[in-house]
N, C-alpha and C. Protein backbone atom coordinates (compact mmCIF):
# COMPACT_ATOMS: atom_id res chain seq x y z
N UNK A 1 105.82 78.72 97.63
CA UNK A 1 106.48 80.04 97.63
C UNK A 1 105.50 81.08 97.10
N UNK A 2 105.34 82.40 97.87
CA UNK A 2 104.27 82.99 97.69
C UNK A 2 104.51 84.24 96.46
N UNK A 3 103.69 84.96 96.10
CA UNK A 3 104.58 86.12 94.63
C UNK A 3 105.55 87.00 95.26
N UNK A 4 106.51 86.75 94.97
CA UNK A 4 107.29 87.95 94.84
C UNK A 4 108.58 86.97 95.62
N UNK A 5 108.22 85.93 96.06
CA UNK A 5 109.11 85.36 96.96
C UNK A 5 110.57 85.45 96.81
N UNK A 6 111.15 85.24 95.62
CA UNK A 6 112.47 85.14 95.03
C UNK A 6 112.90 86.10 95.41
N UNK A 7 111.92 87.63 95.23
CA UNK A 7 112.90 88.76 95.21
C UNK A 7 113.04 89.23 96.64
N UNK A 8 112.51 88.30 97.62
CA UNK A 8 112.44 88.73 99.04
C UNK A 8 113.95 88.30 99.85
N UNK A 9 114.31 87.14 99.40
CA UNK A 9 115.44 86.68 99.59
C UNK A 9 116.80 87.58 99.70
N UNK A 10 116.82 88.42 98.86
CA UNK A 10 118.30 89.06 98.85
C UNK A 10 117.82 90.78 98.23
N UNK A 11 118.31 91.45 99.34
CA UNK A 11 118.35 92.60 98.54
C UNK A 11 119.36 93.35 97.89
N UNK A 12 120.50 92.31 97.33
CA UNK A 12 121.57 93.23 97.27
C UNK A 12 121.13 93.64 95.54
N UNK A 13 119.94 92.89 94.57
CA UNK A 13 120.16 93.07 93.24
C UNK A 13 118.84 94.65 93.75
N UNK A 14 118.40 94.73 94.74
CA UNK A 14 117.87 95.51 94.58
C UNK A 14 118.58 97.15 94.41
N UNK A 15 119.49 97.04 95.63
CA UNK A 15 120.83 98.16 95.48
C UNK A 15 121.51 98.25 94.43
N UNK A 16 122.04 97.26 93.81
CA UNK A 16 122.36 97.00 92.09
C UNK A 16 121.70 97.78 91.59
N UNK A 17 120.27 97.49 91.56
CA UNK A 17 119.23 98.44 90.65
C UNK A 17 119.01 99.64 90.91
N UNK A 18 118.76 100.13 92.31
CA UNK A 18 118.65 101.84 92.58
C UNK A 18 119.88 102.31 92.25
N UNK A 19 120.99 101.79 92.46
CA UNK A 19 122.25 102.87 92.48
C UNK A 19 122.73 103.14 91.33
N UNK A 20 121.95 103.04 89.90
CA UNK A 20 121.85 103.66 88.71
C UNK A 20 121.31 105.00 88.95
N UNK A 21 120.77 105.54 89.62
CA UNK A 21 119.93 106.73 90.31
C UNK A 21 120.68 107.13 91.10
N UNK A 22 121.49 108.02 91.06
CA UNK A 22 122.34 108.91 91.65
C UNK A 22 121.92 109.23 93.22
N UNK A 23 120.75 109.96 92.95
CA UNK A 23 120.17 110.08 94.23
C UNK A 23 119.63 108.93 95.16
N UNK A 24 119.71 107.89 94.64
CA UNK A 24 119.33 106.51 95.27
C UNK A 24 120.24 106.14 95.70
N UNK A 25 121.46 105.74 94.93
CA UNK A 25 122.52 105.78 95.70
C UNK A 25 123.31 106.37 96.93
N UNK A 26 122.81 107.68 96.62
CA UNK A 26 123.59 108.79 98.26
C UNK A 26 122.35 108.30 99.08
N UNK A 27 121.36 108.08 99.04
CA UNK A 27 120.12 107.56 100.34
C UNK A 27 120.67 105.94 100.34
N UNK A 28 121.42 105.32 99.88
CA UNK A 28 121.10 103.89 100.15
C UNK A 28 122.90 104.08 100.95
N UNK A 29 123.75 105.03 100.45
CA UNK A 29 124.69 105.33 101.21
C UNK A 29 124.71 105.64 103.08
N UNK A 30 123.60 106.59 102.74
CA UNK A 30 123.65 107.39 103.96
C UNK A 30 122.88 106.39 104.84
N UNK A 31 121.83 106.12 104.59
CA UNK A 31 121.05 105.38 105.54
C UNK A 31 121.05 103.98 105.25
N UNK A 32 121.72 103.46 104.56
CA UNK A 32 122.17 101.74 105.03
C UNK A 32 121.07 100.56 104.68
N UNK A 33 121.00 99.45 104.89
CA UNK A 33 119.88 98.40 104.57
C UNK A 33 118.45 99.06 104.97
N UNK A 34 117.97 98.33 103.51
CA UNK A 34 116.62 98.75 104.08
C UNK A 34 115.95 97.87 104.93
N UNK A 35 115.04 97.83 106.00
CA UNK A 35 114.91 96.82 106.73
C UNK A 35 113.45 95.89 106.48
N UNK A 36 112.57 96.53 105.04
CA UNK A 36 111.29 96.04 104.73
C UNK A 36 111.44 94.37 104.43
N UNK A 37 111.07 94.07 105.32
CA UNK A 37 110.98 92.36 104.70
C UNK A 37 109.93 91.31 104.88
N UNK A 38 109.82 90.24 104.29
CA UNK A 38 108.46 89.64 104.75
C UNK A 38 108.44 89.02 106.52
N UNK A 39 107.16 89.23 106.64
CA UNK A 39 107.46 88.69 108.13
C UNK A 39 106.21 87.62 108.57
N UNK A 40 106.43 86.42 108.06
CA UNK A 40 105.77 85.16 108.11
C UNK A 40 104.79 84.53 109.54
N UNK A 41 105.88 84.92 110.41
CA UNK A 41 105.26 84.56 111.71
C UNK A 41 104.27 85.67 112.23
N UNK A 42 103.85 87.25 111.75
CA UNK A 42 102.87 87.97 111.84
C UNK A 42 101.55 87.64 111.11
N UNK A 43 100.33 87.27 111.70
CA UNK A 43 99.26 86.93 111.17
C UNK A 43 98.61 88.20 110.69
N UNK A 44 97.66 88.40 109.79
CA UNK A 44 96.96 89.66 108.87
C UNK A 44 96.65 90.15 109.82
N UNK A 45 95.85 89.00 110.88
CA UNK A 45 95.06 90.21 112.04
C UNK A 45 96.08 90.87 113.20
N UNK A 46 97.21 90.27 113.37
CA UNK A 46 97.48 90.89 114.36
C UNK A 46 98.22 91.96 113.54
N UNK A 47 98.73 92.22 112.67
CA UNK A 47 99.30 93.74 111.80
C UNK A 47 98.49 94.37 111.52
N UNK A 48 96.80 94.04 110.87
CA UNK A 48 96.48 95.00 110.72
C UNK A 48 95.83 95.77 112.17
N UNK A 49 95.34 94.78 113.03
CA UNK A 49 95.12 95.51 114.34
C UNK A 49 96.15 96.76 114.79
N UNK A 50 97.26 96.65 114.59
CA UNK A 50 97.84 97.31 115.00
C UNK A 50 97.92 98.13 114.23
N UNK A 51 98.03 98.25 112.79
CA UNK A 51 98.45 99.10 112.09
C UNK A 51 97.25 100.58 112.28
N UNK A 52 96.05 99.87 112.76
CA UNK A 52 94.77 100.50 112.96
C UNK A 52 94.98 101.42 113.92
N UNK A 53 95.03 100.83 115.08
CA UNK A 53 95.95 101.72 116.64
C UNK A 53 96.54 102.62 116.13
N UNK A 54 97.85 102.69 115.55
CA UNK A 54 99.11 102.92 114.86
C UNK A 54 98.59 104.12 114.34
N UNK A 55 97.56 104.43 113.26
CA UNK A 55 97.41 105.35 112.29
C UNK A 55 97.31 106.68 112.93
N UNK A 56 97.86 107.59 112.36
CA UNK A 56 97.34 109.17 112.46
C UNK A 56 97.71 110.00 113.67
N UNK A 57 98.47 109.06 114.41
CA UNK A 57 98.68 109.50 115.68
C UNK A 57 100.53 109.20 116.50
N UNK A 58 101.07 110.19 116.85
CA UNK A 58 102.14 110.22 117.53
C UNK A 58 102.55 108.60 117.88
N UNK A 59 103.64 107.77 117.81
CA UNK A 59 104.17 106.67 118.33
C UNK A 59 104.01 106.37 119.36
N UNK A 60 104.57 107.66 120.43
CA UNK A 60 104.45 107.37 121.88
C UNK A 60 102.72 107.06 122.39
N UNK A 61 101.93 108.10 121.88
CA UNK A 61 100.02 107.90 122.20
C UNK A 61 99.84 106.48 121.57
N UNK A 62 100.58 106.14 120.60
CA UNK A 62 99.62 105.05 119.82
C UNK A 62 100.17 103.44 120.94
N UNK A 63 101.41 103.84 121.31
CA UNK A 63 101.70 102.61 122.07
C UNK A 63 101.10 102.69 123.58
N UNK A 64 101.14 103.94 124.11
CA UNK A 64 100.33 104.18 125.34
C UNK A 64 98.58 103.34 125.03
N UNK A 65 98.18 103.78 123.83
CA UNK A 65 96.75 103.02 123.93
C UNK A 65 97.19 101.39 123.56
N UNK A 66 97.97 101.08 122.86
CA UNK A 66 98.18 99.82 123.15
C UNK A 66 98.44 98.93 123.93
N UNK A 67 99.08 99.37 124.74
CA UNK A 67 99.51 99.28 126.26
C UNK A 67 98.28 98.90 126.78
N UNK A 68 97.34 99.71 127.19
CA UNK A 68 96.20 100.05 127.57
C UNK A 68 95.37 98.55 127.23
N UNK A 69 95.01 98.92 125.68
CA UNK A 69 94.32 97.66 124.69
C UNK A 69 94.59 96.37 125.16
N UNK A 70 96.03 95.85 125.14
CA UNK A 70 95.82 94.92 125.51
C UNK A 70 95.97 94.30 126.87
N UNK A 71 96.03 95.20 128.15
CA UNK A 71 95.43 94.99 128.87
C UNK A 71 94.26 94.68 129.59
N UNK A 72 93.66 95.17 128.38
CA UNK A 72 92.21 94.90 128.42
C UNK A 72 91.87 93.31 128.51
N UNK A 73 92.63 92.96 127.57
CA UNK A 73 92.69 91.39 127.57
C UNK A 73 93.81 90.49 128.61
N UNK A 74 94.35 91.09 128.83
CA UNK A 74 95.01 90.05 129.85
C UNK A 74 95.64 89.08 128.84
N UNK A 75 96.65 89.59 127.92
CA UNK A 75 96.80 88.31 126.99
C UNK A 75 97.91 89.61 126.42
N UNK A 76 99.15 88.63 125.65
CA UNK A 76 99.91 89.12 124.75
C UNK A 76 99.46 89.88 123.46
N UNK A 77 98.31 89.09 123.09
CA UNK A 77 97.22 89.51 121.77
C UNK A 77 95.42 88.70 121.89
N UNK A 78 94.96 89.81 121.87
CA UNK A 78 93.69 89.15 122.03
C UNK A 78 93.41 88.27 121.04
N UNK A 79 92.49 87.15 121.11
CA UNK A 79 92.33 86.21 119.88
C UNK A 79 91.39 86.89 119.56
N UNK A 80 91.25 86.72 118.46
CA UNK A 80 89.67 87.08 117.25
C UNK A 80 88.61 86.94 117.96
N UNK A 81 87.94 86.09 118.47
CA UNK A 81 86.94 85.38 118.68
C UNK A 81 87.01 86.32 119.96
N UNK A 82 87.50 86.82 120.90
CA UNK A 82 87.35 87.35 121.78
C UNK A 82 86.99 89.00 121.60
N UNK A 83 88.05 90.07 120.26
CA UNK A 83 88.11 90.93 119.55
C UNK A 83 86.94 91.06 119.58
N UNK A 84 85.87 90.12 118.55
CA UNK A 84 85.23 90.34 117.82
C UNK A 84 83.80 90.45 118.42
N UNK A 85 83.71 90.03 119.67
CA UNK A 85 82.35 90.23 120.40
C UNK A 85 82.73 91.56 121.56
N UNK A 86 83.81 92.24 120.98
CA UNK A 86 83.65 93.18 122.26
C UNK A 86 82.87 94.22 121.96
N UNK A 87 82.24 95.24 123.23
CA UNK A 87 81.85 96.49 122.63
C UNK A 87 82.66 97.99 122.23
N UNK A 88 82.53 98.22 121.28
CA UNK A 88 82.96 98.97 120.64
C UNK A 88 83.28 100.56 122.12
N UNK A 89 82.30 100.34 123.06
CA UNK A 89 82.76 101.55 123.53
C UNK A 89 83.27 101.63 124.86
N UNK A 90 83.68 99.72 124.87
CA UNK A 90 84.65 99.86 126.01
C UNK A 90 86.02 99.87 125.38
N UNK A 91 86.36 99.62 124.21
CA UNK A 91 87.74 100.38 123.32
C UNK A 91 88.02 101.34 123.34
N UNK A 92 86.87 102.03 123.09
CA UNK A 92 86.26 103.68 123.19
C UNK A 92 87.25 104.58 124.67
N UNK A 93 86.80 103.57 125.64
CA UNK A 93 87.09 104.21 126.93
C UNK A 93 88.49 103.83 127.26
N UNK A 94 89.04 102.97 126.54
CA UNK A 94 90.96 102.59 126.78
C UNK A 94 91.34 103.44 126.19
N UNK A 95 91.33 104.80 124.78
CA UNK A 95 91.69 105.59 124.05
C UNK A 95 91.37 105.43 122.56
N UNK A 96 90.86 104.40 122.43
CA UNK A 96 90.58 104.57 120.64
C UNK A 96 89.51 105.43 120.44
N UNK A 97 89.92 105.75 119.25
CA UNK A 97 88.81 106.21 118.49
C UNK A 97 87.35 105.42 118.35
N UNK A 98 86.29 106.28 117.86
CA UNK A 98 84.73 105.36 117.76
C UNK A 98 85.45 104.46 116.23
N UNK A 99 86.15 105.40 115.58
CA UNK A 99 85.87 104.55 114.19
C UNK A 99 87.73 103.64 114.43
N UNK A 100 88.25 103.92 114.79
CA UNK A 100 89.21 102.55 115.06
C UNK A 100 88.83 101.16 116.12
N UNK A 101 87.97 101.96 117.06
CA UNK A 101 87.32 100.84 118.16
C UNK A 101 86.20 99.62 117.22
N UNK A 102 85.50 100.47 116.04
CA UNK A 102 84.76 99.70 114.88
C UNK A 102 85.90 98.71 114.22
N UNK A 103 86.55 99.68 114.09
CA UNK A 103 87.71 98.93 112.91
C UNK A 103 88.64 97.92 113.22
N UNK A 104 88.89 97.72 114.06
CA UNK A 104 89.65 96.91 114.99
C UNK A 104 88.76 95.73 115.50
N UNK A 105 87.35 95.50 115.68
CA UNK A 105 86.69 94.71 115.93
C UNK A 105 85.92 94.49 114.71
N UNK A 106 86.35 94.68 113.41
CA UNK A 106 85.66 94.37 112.00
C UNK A 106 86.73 93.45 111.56
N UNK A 107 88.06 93.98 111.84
CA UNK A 107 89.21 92.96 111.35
C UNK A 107 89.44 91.55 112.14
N UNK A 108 88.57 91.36 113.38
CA UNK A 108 88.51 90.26 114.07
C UNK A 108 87.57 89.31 113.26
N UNK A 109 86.53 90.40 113.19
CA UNK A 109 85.31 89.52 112.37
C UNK A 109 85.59 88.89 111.28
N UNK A 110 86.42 89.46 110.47
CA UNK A 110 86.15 89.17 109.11
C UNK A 110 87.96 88.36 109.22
N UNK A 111 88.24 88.45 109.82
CA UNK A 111 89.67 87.47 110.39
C UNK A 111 89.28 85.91 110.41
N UNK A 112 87.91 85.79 111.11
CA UNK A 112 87.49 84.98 111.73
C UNK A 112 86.32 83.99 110.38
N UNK A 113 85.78 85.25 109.59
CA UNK A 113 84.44 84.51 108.78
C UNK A 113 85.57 84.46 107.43
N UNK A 114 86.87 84.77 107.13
CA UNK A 114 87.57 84.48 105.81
C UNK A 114 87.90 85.19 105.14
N UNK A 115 87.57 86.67 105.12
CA UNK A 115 87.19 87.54 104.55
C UNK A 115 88.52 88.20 104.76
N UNK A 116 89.45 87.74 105.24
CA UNK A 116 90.87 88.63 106.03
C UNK A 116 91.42 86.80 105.97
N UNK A 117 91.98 86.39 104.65
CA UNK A 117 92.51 84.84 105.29
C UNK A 117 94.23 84.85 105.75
N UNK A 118 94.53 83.45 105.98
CA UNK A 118 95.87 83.65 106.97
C UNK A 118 96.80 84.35 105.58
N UNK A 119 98.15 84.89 106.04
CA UNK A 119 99.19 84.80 105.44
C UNK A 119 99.38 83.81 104.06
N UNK A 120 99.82 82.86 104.45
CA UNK A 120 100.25 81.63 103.70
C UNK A 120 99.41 82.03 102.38
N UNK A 121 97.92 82.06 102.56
CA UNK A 121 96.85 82.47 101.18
C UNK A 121 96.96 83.93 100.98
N UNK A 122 97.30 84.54 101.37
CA UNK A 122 97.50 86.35 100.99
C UNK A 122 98.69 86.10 100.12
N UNK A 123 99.70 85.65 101.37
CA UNK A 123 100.96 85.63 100.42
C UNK A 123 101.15 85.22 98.77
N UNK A 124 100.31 84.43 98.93
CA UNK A 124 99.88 83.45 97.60
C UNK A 124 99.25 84.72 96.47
N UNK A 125 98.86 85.73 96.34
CA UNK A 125 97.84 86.64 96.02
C UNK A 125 98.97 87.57 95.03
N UNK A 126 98.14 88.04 93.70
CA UNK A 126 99.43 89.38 93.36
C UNK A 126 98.90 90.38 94.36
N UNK A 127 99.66 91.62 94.64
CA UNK A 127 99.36 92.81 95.31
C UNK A 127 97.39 93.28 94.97
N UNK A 128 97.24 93.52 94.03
CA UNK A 128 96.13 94.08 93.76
C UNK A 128 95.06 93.18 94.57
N UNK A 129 94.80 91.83 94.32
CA UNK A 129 94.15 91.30 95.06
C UNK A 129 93.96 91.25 96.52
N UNK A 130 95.76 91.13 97.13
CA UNK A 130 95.42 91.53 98.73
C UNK A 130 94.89 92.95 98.85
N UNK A 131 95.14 93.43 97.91
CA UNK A 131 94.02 95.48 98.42
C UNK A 131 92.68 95.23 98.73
N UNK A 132 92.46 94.42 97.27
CA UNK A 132 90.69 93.69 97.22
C UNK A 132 90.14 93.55 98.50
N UNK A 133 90.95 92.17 98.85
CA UNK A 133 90.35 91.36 100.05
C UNK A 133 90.62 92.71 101.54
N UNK A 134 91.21 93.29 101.56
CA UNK A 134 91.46 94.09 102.70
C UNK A 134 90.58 95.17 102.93
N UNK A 135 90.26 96.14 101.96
CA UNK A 135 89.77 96.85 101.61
C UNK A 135 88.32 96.78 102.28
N UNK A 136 88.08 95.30 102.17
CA UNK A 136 86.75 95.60 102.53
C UNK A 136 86.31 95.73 104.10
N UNK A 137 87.41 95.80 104.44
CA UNK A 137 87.41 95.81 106.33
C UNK A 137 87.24 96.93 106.56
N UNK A 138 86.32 97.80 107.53
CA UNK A 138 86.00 98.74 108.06
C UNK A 138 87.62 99.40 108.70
N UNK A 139 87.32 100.34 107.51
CA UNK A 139 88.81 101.48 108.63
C UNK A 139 90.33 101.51 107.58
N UNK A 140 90.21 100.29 106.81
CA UNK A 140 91.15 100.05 105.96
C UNK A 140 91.25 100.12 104.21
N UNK A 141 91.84 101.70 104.17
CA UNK A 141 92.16 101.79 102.53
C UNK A 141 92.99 101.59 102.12
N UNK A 142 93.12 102.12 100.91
CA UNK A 142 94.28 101.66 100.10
C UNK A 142 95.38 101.76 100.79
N UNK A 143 96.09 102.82 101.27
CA UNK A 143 97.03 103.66 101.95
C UNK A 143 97.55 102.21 103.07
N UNK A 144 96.50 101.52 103.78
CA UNK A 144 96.93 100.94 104.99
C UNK A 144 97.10 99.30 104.22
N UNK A 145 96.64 98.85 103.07
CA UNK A 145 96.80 97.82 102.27
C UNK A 145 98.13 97.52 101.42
N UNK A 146 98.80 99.00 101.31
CA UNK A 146 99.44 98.89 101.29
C UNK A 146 100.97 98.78 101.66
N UNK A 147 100.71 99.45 103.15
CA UNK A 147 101.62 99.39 104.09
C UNK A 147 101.80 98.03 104.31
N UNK A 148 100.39 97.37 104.33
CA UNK A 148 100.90 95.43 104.95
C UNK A 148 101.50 94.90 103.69
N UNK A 149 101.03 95.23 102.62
CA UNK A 149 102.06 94.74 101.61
C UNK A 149 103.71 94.77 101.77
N UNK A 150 103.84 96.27 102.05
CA UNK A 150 105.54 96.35 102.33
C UNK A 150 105.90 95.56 103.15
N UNK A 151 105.44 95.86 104.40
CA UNK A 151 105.96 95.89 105.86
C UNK A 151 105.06 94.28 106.50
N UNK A 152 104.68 93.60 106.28
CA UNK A 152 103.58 92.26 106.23
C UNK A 152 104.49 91.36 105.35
N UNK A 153 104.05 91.40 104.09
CA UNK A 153 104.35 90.71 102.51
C UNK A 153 106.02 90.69 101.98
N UNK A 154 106.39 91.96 102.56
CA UNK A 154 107.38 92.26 102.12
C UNK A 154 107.55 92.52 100.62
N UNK A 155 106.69 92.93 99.95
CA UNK A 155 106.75 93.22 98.49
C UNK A 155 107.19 93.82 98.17
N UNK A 156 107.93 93.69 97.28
CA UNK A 156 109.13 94.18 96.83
C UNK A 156 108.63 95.95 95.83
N UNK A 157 108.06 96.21 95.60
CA UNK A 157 106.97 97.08 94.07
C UNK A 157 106.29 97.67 94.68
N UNK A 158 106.05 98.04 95.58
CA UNK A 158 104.46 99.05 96.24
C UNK A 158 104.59 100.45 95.62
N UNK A 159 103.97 101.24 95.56
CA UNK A 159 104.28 102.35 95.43
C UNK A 159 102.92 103.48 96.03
N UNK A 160 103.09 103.25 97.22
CA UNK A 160 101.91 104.09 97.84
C UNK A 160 101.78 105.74 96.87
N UNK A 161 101.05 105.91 96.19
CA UNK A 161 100.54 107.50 96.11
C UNK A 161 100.47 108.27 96.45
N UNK A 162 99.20 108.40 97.46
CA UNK A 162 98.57 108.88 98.50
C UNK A 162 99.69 109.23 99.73
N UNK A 163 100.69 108.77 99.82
CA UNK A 163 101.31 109.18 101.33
C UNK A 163 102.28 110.32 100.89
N UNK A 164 101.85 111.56 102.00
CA UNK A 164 102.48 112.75 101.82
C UNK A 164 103.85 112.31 102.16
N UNK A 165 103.90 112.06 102.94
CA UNK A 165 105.59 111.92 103.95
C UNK A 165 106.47 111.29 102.41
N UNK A 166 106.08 110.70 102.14
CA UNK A 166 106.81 109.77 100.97
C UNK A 166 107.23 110.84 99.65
N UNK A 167 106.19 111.37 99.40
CA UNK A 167 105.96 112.59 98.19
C UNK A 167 107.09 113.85 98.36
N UNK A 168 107.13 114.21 100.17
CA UNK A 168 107.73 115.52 100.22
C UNK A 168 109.00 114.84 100.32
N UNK A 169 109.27 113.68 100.92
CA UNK A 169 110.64 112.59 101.01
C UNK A 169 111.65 112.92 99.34
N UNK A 170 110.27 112.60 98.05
CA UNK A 170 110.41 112.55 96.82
C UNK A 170 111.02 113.87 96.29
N UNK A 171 110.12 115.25 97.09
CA UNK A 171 110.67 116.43 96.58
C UNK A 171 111.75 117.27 97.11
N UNK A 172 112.72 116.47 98.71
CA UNK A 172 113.56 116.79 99.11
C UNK A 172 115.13 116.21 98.95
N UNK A 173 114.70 114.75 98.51
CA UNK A 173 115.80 114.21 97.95
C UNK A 173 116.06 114.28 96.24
N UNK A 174 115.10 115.15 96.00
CA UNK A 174 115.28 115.31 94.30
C UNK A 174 115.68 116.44 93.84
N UNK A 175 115.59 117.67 95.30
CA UNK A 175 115.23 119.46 94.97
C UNK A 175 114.52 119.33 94.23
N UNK A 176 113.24 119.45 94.63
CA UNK A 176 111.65 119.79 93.81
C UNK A 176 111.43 121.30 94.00
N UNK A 177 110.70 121.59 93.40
CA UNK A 177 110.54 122.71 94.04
C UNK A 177 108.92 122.74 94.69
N UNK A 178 108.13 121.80 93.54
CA UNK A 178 106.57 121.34 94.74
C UNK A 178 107.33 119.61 94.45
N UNK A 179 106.21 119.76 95.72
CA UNK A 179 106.17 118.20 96.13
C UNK A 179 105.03 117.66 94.50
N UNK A 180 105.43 116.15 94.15
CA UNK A 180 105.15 115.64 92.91
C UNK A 180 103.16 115.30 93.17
N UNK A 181 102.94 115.40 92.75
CA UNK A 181 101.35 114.84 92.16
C UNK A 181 101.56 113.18 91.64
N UNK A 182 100.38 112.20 91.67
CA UNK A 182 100.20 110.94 91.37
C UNK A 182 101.19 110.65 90.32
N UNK A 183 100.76 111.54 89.20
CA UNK A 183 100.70 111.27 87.79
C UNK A 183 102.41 111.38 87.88
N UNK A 184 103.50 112.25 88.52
CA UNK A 184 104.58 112.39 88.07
C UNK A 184 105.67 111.71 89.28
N UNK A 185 104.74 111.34 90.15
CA UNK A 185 105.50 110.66 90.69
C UNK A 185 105.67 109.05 90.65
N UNK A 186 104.32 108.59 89.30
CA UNK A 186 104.60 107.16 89.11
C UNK A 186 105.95 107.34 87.67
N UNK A 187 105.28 108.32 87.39
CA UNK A 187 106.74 108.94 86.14
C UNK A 187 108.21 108.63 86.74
N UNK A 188 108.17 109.39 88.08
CA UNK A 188 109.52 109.47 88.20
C UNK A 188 109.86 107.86 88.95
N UNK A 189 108.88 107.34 89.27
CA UNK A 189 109.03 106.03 90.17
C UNK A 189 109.53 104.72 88.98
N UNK A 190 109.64 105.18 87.65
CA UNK A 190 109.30 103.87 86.97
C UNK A 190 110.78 103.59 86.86
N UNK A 191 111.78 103.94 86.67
CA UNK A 191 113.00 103.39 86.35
C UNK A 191 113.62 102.45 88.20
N UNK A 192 112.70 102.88 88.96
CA UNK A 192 112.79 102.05 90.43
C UNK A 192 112.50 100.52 90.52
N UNK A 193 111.44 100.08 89.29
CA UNK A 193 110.75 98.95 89.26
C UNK A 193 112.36 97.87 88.97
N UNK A 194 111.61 96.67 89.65
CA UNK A 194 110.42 95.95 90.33
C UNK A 194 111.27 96.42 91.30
N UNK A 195 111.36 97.10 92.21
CA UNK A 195 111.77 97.59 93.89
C UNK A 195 111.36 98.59 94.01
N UNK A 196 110.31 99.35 93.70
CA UNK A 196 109.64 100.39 94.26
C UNK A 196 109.64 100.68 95.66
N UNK A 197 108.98 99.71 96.57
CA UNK A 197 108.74 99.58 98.01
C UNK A 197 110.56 100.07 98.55
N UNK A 198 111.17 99.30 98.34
CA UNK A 198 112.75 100.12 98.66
C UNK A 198 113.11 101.39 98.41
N UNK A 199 112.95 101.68 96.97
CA UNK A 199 113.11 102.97 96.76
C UNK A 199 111.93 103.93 97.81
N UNK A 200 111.29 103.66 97.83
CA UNK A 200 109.90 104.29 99.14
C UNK A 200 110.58 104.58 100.63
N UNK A 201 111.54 103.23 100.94
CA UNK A 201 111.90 103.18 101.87
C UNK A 201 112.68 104.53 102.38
N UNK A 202 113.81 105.00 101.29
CA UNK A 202 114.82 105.62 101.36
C UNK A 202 113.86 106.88 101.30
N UNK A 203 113.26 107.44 100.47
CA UNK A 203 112.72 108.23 100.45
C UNK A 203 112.01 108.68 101.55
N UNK A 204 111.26 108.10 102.40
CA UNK A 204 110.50 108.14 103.74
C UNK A 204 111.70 108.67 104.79
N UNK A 205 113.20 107.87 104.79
CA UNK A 205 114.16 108.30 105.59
C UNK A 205 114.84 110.08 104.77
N UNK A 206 114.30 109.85 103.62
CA UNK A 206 115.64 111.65 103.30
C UNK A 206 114.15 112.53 104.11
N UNK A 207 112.69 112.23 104.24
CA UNK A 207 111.38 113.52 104.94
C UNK A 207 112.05 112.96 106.50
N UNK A 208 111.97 112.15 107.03
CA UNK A 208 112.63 112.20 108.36
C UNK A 208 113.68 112.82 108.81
N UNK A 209 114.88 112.62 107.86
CA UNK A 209 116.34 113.47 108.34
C UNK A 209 115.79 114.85 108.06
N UNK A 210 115.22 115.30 106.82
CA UNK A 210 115.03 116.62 106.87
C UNK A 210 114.16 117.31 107.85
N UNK A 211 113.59 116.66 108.67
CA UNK A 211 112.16 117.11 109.86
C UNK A 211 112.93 117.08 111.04
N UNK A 212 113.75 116.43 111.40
CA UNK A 212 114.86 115.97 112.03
C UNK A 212 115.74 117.06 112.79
C-alpha cells in the first residue's frame, strides 16, 4: 500500500473535515464529489505525456494535437522505446511545440533509463520525492508534479501555489478583495489539512462557475 493509501479509499472523512469551513461546505454542496482519485492502471509516462500536450493551451487544440500525435503512431499510445527515438521536429510538424516536442520525448527517455519509475515505486514515495524524481524531466515543474500527484497519485494534501486559476478560485469563494500571495494562502490552506488537494478541487470549480 503506497503513502497516503488509507486516505484514498473514502472521501467522506474528507467532507467531514472541510465542512467545518463554511465556505467549503456551500462548494462541496453546490458542486458534489470530488472526482480526484488515484488511478493505478495510468502509467507516469502515459500522464505525464499527456499532461505535456495538455498544458497552456485550450482543451479542444490540445486534443486536436493529440488526435494528430497519436496518429503518428498508429497505436492507442506510443511505447517509450518508440517516443524516445523520434525526431523532435516531426512532433514539431503534428502541432507541438519545439519545447513540448523535447519534452515529451525526454519523458520517454527517462521512462525508459528509470529516471521516471513505474507507479507501484512512485506510489511508494512521500510527495516531495515524486517532485524530485519528476522534476528532472525536460518541460516538467513543480506546477505539473504536482498535478500527477492529485490527479495520478491521488494525494490527498497537494497544495499547488503557483496556479492562478486556484488562487483567484481562493479569492472568489472567500470575497477577497486581491487574489492571495504564497505566504497567505498556505495560511489560509492550513485548517484544510491533510485534504488540501480536495479543498483545491472545489476551489478550481467556484474560478470556473465564476468565468462561466
Amino acid at each position: 500500500m503506497g503513502i497516503g493509501d488509507h486516505r484514498r479509499m473514502s472521501r467522506e472523512p474528507a467532507y467531514t473535515h472541510l465542512r467545518a469551513d463554511p465556505v467549503m461546505a456551500d462548494l462541496i454542496e453546490r458542486h458534489g464529489p470530488c472526482p480526484l482519485t488515484h488511478n493505478p492502471d495510468v502509467s507516469p509516462y502515459h500522464a505525464l505525456v499527456r499532461t505535456i500536450i495538455f498544458q497552456q493551451i485550450s482543451g479542444a487544440a490540445a486534443s486536436a494535437i493529440m488526435k494528430r500525435f497519436l496518429a503518428l503512431f498508429k497505436t492507442d499510445f506510443p511505447l517509450p522505446e518508440a517516443l524516445a527515438v523520434m525526431e523532435w521536429e516531426v512532433l514539431r510538424a503534428d502541432g507541438l511545440s519545439r519545447n513540448k516536442a523535447l519534452a515529451v520525448i525526454d519523458v520517454a527517455a527517462k521512462s525508459l533509463d528509470g529516471t521516471i519509475p513505474a507507479q507501484g515505486t512512485l506510489a511508494a514515495l512521500p510527495d516531495e520525492e515524486v517532485i524530485e524524481r519528476l522534476i528532472l524531466v525536460r518541460g516538467i515543474g513543480r506546477w505539473t508534479a504536482e498535478m500527477f500527484l492529485m490527479s495520478t497519485l491521488g494525494r490527498p494534501d497537494v497544495l499547488p501555489l503557483n496556479d492562478v486559476g486556484l488562487l483567484n478560485g481562493a479569492k472568489i469563494a472567500y470575497g477577497l478583495a486581491d487574489r492571495p500571495n504564497a505566504a497567505a494562502f498556505t495560511t489560509m490552506a492550513a485548517p484544510w489539512q491533510p485534504w488540501r488537494s480536495i479543498a483545491c478541487w472545489y476551489l478550481w470549480q467556484a474560478a470556473d462557475t465564476k468565468l462561466a
